[in-house]
Structure formats: structure tokens, C-alpha cells
Protein backbone atom coordinates (compact mmCIF):
# COMPACT_ATOMS: atom_id res chain seq x y z
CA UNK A 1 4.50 -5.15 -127.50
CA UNK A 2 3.62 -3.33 -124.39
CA UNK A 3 1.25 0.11 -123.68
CA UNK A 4 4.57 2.00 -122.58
CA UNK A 5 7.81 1.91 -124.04
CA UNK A 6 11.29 2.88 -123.13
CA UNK A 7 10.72 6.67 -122.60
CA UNK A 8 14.33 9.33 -122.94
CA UNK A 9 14.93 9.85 -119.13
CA UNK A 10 17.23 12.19 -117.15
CA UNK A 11 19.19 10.33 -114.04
CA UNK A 12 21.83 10.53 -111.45
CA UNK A 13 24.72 8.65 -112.27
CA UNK A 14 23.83 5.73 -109.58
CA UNK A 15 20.21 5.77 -110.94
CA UNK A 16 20.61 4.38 -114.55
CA UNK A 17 17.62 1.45 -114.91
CA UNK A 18 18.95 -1.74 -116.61
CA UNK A 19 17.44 -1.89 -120.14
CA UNK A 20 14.42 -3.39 -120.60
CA UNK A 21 13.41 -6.25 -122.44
CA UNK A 22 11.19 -6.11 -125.43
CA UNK A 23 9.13 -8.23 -127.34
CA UNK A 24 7.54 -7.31 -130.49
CA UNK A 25 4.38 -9.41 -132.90
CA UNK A 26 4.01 -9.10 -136.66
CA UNK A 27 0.91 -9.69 -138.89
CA UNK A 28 2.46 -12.39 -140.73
CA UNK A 29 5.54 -13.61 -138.92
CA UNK A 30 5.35 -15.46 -135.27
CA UNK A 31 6.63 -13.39 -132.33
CA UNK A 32 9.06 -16.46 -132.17
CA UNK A 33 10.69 -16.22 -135.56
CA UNK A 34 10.70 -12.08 -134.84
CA UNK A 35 14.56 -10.97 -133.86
CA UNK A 36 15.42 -8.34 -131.54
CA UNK A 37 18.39 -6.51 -131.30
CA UNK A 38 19.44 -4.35 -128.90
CA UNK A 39 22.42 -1.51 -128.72
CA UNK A 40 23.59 0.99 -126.56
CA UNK A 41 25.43 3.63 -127.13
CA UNK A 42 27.54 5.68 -124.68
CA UNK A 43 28.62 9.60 -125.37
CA UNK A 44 30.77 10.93 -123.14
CA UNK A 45 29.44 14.43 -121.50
CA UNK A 46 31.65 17.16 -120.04
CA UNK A 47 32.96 14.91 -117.11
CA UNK A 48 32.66 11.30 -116.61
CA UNK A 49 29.59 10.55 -114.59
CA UNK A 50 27.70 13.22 -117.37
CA UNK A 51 27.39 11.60 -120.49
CA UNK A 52 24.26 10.30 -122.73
CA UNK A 53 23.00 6.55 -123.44
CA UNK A 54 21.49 5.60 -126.35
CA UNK A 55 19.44 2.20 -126.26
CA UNK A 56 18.08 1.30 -129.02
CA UNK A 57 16.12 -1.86 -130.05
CA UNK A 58 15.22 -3.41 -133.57
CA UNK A 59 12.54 -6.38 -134.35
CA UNK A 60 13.05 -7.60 -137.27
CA UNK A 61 10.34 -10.24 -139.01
CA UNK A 62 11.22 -13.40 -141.72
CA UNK A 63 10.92 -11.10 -144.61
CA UNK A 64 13.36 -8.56 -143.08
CA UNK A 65 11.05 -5.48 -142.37
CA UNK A 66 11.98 -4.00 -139.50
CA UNK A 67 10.81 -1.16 -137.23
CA UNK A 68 13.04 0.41 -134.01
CA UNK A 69 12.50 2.39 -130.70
CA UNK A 70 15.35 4.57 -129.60
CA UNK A 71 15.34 5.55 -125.60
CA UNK A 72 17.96 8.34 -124.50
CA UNK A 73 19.00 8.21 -120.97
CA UNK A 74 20.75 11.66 -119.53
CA UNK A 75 23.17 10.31 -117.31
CA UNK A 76 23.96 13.70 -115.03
CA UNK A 77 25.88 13.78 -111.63
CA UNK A 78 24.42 16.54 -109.52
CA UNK A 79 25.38 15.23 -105.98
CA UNK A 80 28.45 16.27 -103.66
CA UNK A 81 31.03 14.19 -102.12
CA UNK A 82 30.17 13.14 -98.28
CA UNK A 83 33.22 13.27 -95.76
CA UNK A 84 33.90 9.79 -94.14
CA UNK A 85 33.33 9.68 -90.66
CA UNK A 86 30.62 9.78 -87.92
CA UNK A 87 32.81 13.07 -85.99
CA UNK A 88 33.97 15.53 -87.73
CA UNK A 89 36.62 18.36 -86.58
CA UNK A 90 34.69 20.35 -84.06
CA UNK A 91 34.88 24.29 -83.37
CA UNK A 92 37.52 23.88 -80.08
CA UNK A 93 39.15 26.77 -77.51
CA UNK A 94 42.80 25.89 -76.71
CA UNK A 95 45.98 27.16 -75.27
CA UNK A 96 48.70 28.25 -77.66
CA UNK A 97 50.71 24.80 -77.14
CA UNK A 98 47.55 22.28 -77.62
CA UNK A 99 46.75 23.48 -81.24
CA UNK A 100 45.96 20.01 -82.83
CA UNK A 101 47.55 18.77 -85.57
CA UNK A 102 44.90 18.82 -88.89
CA UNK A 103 42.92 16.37 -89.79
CA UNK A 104 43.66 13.75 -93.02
CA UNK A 105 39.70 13.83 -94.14
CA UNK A 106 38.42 11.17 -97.10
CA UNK A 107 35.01 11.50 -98.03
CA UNK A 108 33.02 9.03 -100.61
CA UNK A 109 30.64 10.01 -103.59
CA UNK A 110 27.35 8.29 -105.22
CA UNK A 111 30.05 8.38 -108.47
CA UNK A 112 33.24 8.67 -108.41
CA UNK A 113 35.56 6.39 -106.48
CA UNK A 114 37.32 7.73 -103.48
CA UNK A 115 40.43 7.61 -105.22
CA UNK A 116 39.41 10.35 -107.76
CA UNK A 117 38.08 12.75 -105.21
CA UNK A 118 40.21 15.73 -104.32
CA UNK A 119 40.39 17.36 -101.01
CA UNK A 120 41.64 20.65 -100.56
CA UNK A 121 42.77 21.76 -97.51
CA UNK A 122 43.28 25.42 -96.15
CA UNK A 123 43.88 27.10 -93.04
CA UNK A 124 43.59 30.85 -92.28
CA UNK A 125 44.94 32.70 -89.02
CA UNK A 126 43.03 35.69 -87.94
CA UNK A 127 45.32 37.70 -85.18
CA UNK A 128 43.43 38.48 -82.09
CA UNK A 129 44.70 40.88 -79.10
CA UNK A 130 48.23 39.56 -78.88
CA UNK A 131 50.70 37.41 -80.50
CA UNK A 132 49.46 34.16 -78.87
CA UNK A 133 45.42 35.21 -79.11
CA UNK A 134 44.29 34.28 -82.70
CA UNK A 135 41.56 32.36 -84.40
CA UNK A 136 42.52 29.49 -86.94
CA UNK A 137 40.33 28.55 -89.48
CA UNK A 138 40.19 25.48 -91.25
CA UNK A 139 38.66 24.28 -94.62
CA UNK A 140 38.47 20.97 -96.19
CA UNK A 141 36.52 20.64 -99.38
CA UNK A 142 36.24 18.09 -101.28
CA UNK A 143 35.48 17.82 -105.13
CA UNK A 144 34.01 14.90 -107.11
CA UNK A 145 35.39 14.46 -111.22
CA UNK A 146 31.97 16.45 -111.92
CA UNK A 147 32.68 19.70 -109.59
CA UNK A 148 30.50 19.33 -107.24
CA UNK A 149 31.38 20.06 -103.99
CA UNK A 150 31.10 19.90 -100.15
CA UNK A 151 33.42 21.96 -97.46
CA UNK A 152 33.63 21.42 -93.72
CA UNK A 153 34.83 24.20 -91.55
CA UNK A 154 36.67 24.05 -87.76
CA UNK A 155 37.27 27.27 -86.27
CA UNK A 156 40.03 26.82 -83.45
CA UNK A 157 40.47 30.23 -80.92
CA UNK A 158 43.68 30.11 -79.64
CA UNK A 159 44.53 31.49 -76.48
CA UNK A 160 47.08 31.88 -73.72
CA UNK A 161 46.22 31.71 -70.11
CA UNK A 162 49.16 30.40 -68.36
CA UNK A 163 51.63 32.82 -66.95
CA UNK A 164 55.58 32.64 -67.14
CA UNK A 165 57.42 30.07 -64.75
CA UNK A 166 60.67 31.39 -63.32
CA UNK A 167 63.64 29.24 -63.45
CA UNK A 168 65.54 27.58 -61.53
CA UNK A 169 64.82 24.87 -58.95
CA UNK A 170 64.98 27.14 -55.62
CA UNK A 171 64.32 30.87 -56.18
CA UNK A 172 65.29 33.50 -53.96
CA UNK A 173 63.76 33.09 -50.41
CA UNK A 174 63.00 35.03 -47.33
CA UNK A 175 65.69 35.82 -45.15
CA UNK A 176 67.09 37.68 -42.23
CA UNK A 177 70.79 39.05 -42.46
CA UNK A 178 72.64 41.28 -40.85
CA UNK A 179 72.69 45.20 -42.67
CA UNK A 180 76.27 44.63 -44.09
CA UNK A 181 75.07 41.25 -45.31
CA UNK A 182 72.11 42.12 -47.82
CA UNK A 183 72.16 40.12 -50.95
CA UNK A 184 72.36 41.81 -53.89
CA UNK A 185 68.98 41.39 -56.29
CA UNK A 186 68.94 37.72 -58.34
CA UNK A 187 68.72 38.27 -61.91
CA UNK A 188 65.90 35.46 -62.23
CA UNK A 189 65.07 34.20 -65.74
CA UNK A 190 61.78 32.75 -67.03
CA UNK A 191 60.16 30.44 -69.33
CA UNK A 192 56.69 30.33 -71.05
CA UNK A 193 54.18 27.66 -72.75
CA UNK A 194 54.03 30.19 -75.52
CA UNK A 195 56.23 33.17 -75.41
CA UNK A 196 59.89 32.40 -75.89
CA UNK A 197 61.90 33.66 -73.52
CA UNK A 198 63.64 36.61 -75.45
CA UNK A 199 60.06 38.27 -75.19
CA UNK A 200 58.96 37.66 -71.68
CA UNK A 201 59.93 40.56 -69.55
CA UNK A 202 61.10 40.52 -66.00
CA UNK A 203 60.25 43.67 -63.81
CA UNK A 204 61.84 43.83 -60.41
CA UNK A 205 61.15 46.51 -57.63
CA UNK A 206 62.42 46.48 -54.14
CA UNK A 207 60.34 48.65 -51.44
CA UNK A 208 61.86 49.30 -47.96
């Protein structure tokens, strides 16, 4: 019975309608002696959230004549993962000794479970002027059982801006000697937030 029936449809995988019920009348046989059967049939697609249904129902009257409406439902998955979380990694400036540590991302899918999604992470440096100016960036993308896909991108430009500190608690200081008392020249030694200290370079000049 009914104007419409069950029609083949094409659906996301978190769209499938439940199955409808159907009722069915006969010219000799009451509609409540009529049987209805119903079946449904899954085959399995190229992934798992891309497969067919195939619902089929059969009314049957007293005498056994029967008569059945097939509806196939295209079950497709055509949506990306989402990452998790209101914030993501932002593009950020920093010194060479405050690069931050990457980010563990998850991200959640209309489909598959979170435990099924793969997240790829990759990180590319791009050398800038010196050894401690260079651009990092990083890629996260993450992959549902179907392919599809969704990538998030931080771009971190490193720099240095803090100079050398010379050690040593107290560093030579201004004096007044006698001429056959002149010091000879310290032989100071430095350290840097980013340079180690085989590469920092220590000119000295003395003007009289």
C-alpha cells in the first residue's frame, strides 16, 4: 500500500534511513492474513563505510502468490576527518631555544571511529640567512578508512636575536696601574642561547 515506495537512494554513511514499514492488500485475502517479509542485504564496497544495501520486502497472500519491492541504498563516505580541538597550532615567531615541542593531534569522523583514523605527521625546515634563521613547517593530516582527508599546517620562523653572554662572574674591569703594571689581555670565553660555543667568535682590539 502507499503512493510512494522505497525508492534506490545514494547516502553518506551517517545518513542511512531505517527501513520502512510496509503494508500490502490483496483482492481475495485480508491485509491481516497477508505476510511480509523483509531482508537486507549488505555488499561490502571498496572501503568500509562504501558498500550497497539491499532491502527488500515480500507480501505474501493465503494462497501463496506473492509480489516484492527491492530498494538499493548507496551507502558512500565522501566526508573528511575533523581535528579535535577548539585551537589549533597557530603560525608563531620564536627564538632558536623556544621551538615548541609538536603537537599529538586526534581528529573524529561522521564514520569511522577515532581509533581507525591515521594521522600523519611531517615537518619540513626551510634554511633562512644563517644557521639559527629558518622556517619550520608542520603538517598533520589525517585520513579516514575511505581516504578522505583533511591537513592542518603551522609554519614556525625561527630566529635568533639574543647576542652571546661572556663568561665568567666578574669580567675584566677598568683600572688604573702603573706603566710596568699593565695586565696582559683576558682571554674571555662566551656562551650563546643558540650557537654553541665552538662557533661564536671572540674579536679583541686594544686602541691607545
Amino acid at each position: 500500500d502507499g503512493e510512494v515506495l522505497p525508492q534506490d537512494i545514494t547516502v553518506d554513511c551517517e545518513a542511512i534511513p531505517e527501513s520502512d514499514y510496509l503494508s500490502a492488500s490483496d483482492n481475495c485475502s485480508s491485509s491481516e492474513v497477508i505476510t511480509i517479509d523483509f531482508t537486507e542485504v549488505r555488499t561490502d564496497g571498496d572501503c568500509p563505510n562504501s558498500y550497497t544495501l539491499t532491502r527488500t520486502w515480500t507480501a505474501t497472500d493465503e494462497c501463496g502468490n506473492s509480489t516484492s519491492h527491492v530498494q538499493n541504498i548507496t551507502v558512500q563516505d565522501t566526508t573528511a576527518p575533523v581535528f579535535d580541538g577548539e585551537v589549533l597550532p597557530q603560525d608563531i615567531t620564536v627564538d632558536c631555544d623556544a621551538i615548541p615541542e609538536a603537537y599529538i593531534l586526534s581528529a573524529s569522523d561522521n564514520c569511522s571511529s577515532s581509533e581507525v583514523i591515521t594521522i600523519d605527521f611531517t615537518e619540513e625546515r626551510i634554511n633562512g640567512e644563517c644557521e639559527q634563521y629558518f622556517t619550520l613547517i608542520r603538517t598533520w593530516t589525517a585520513t579516514d578508512e575511505c581516504g578522505n582527508s583533511t591537513s592542518h599546517v603551522q609554519t614556525i620562523t625561527v630566529q635568533d636575536t639574543t647576542a652571546p653572554v661572556f663568561d665568567g662572574e666578574v669580567l675584566p674591569q677598568d683600572i688604573t696601574v702603573d706603566c710596568d703594571a699593565v695586565p696582559e689581555a683576558y682571554n674571555l670565553s662566551a656562551t650563546d642561547n643558540c650557537s654553541s660555543s665552538e662557533v661564536i667568535t671572540i674579536d679583541f682590539t686594544e686602541v691607545r
